[in-house]
C-alpha atoms as a PDB file:
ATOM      1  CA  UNK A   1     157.290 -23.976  89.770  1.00  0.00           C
ATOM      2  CA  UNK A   2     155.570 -26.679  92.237  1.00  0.00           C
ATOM      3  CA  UNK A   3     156.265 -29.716  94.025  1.00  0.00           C
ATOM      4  CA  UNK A   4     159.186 -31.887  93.400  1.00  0.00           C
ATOM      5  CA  UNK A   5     160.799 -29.508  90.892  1.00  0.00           C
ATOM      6  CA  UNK A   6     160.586 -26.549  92.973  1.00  0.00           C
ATOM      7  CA  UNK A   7     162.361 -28.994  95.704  1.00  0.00           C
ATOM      8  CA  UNK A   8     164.741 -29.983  93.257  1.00  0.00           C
ATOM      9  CA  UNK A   9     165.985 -26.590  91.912  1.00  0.00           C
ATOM     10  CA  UNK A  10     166.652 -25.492  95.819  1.00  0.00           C
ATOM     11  CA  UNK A  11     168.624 -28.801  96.081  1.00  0.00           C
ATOM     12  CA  UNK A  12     170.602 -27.989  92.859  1.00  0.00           C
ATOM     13  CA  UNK A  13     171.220 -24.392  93.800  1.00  0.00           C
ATOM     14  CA  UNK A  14     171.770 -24.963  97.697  1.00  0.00           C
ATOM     15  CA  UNK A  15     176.165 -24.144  97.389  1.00  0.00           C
ATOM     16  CA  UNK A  16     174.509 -20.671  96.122  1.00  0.00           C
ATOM     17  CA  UNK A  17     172.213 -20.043  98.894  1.00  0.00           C
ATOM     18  CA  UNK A  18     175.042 -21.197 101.185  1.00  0.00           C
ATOM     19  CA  UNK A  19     176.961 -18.127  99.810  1.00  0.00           C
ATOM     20  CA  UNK A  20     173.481 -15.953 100.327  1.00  0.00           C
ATOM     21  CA  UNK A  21     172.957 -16.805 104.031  1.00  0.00           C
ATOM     22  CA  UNK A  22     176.572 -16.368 105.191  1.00  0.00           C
ATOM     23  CA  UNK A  23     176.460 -13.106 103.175  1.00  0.00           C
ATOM     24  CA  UNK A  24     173.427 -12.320 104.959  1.00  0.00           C
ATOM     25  CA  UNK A  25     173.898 -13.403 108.688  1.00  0.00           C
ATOM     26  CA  UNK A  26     176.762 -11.290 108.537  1.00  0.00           C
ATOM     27  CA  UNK A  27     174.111  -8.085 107.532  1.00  0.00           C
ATOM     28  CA  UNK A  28     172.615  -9.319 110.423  1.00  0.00           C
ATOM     29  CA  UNK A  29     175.131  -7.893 112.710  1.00  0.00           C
ATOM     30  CA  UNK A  30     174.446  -4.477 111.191  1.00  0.00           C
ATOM     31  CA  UNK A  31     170.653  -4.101 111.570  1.00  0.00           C
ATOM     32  CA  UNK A  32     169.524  -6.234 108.429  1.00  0.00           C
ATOM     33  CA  UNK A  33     166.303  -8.149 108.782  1.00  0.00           C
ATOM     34  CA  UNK A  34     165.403 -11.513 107.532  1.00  0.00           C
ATOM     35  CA  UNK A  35     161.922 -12.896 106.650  1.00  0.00           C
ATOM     36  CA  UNK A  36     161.027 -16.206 104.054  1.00  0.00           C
ATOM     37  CA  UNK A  37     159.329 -14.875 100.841  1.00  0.00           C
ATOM     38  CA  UNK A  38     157.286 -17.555  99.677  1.00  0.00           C
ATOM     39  CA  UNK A  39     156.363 -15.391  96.617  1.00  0.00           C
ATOM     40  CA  UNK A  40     160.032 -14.984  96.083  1.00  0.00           C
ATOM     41  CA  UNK A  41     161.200 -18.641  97.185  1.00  0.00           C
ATOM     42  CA  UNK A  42     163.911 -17.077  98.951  1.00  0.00           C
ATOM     43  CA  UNK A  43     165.208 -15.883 102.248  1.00  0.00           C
ATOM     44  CA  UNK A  44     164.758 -11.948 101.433  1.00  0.00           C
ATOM     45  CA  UNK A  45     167.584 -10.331 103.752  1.00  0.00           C
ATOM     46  CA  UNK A  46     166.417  -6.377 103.748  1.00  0.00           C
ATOM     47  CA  UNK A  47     168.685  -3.370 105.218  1.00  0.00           C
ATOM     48  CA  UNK A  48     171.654  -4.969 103.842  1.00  0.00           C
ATOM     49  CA  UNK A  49     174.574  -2.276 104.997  1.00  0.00           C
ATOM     50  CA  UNK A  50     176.712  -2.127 101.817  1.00  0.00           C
ATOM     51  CA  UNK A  51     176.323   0.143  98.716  1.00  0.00           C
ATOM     52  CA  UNK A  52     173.993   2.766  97.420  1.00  0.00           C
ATOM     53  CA  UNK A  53     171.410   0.608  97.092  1.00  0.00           C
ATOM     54  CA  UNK A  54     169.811  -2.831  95.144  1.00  0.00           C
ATOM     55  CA  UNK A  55     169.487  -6.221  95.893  1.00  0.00           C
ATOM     56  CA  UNK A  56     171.833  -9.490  94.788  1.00  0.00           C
ATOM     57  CA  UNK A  57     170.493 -12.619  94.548  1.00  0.00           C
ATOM     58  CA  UNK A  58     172.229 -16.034  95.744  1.00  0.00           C
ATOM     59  CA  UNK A  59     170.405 -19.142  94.698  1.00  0.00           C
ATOM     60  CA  UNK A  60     167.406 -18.785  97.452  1.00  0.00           C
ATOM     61  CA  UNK A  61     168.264 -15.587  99.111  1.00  0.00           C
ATOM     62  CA  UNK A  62     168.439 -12.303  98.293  1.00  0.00           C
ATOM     63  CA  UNK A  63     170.539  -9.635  99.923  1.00  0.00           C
ATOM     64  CA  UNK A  64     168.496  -6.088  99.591  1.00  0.00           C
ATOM     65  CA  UNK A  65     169.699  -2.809 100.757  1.00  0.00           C
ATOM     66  CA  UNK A  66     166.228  -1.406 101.304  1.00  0.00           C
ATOM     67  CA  UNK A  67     163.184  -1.987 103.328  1.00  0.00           C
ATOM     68  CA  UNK A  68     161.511  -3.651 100.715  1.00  0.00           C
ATOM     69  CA  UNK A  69     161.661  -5.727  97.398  1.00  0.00           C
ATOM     70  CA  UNK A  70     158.572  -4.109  96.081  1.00  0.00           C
ATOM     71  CA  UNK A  71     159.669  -0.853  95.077  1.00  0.00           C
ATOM     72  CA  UNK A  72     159.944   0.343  91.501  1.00  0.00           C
ATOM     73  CA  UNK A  73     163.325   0.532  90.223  1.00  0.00           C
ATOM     74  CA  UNK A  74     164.944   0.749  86.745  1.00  0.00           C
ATOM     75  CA  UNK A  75     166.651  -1.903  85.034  1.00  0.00           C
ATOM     76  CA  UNK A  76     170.476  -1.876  83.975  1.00  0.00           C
ATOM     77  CA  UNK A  77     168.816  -1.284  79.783  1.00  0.00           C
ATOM     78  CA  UNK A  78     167.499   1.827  81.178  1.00  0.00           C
ATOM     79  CA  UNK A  79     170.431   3.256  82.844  1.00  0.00           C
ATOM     80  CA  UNK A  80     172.394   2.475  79.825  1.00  0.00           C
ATOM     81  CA  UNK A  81     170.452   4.911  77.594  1.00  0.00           C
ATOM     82  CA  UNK A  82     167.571   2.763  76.534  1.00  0.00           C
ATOM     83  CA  UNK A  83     164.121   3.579  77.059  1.00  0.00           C
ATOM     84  CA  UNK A  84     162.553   0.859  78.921  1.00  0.00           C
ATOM     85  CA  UNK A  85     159.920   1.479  81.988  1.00  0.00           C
ATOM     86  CA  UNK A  86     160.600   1.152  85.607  1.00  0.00           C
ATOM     87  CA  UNK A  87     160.098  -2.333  87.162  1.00  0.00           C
ATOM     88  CA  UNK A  88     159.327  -4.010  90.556  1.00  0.00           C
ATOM     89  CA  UNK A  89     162.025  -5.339  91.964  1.00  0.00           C
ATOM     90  CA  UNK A  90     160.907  -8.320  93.666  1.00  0.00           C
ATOM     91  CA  UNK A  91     159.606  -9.469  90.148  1.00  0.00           C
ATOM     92  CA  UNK A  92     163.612  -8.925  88.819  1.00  0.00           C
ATOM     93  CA  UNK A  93     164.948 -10.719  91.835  1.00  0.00           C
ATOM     94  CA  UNK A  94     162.628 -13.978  91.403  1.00  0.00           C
ATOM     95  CA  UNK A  95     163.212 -14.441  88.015  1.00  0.00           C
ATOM     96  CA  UNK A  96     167.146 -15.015  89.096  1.00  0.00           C
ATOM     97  CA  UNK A  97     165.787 -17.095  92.122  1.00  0.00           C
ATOM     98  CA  UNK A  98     164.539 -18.847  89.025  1.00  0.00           C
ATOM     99  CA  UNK A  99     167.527 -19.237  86.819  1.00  0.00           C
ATOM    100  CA  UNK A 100     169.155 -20.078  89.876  1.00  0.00           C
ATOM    101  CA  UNK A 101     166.994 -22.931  90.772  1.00  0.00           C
ATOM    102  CA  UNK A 102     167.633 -24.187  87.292  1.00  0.00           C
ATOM    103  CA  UNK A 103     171.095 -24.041  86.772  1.00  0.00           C
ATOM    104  CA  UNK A 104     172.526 -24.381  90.109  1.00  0.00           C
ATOM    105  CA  UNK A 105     176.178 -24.388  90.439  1.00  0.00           C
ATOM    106  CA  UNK A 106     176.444 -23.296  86.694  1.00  0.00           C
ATOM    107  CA  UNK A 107     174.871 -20.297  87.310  1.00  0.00           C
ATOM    108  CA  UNK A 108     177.623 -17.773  88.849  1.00  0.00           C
ATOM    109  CA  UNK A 109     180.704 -18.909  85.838  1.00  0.00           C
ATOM    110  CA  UNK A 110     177.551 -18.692  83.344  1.00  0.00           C
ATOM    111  CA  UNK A 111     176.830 -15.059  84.554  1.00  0.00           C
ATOM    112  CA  UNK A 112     180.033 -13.791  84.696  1.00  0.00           C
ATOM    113  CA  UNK A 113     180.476 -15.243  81.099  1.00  0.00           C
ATOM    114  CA  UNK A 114     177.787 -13.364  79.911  1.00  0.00           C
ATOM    115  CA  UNK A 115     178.714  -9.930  80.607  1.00  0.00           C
ATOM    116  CA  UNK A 116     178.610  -9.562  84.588  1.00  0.00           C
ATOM    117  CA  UNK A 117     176.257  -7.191  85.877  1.00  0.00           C
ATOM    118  CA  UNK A 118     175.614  -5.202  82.407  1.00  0.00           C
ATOM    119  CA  UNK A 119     172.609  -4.447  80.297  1.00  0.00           C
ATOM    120  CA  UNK A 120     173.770  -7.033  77.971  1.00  0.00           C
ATOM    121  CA  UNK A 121     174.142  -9.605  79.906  1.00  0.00           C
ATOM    122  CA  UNK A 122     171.592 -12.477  78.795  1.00  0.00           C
ATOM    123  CA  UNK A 123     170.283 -12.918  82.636  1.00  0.00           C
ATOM    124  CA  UNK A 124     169.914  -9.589  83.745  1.00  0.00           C
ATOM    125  CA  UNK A 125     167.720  -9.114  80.059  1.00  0.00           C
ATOM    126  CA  UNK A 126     165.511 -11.942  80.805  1.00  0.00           C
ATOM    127  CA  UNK A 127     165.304 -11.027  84.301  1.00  0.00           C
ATOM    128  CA  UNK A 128     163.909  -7.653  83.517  1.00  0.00           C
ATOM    129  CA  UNK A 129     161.727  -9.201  80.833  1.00  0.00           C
ATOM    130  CA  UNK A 130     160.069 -11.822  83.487  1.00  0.00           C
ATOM    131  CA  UNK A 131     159.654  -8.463  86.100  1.00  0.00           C
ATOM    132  CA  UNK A 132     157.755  -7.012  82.769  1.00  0.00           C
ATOM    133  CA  UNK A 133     155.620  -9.725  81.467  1.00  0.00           C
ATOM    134  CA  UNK A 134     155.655 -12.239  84.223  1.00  0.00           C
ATOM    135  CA  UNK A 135     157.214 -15.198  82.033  1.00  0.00           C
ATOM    136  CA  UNK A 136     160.518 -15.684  80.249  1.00  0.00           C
ATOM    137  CA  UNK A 137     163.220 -15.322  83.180  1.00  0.00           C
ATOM    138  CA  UNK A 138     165.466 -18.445  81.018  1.00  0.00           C
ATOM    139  CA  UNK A 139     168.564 -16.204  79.816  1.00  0.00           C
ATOM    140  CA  UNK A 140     168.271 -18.450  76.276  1.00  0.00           C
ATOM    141  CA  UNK A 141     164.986 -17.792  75.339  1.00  0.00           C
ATOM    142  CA  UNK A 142     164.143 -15.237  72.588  1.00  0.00           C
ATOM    143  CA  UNK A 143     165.815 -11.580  72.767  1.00  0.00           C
ATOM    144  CA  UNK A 144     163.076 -10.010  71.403  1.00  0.00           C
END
């Protein structure tokens, strides 16, 4: 993504990062630490004090509980019983920064109509897919 679209698709998604950055300067004021990912496209908020651990995504941030995105982790397919190998988790996290950027505002009710944070759920499939094989992070292409 380059240029005008990639300008675009932080336009579209900007009431998302809004969410991400209030969500984030709030971490803030526990000890978490902020730095622009260019790789990412996003403002990458690490030490996030909530939760066991992961990261959520917000249009063009991402809220992480560790000290860094690139760390293997498995993906929700695995935990549910299927065999699938560990990925990098900056590589899951962009390919949401991507969906994001493309659906803006549609994205969240789209989500949570697909199954929430489950390994069914069309996103979080394609999301792992993209960390895997570096291309198809759109939840409607191809399953298989």
């Amino acid at each position: 993504m380059r240029g005008t679209g990639m300008v675009l698709g932080m336009l579209w998604t900007l009431p998302n990062t809004l969410l991400g950055l209030i969500a984030g300067i709030a971490g803030i004021a526990s000890g978490a630490q902020v730095h622009w990912s260019r790789r990412e496209l996003a403002l990458v908020f690490n030490r996030m004090p909530w939760g066991p651990g992961g990261a959520l995504t917000l249009g063009n941030t991402i809220l992480h509980t560790g000290d860094t995105l690139d760390s293997a982790c498995v993906t929700y397919a695995h935990r549910a019983g299927r065999a699938e190998p560990a990925i990098v988790l900056a590589d899951h996290e962009r390919g949401h920064v991507f969906q994001y950027m493309a659906l803006g505002p549609l994205f969240l009710p789209l989500y949570w109509i697909c199954g929430g944070i489950s390994a069914s759920n069309r996103f979080e499939y394609s999301a792992d897919r993209y960390a895997r094989t570096g291309h198809g992070w759109w939840p409607w292409w191809s399953q298989t």
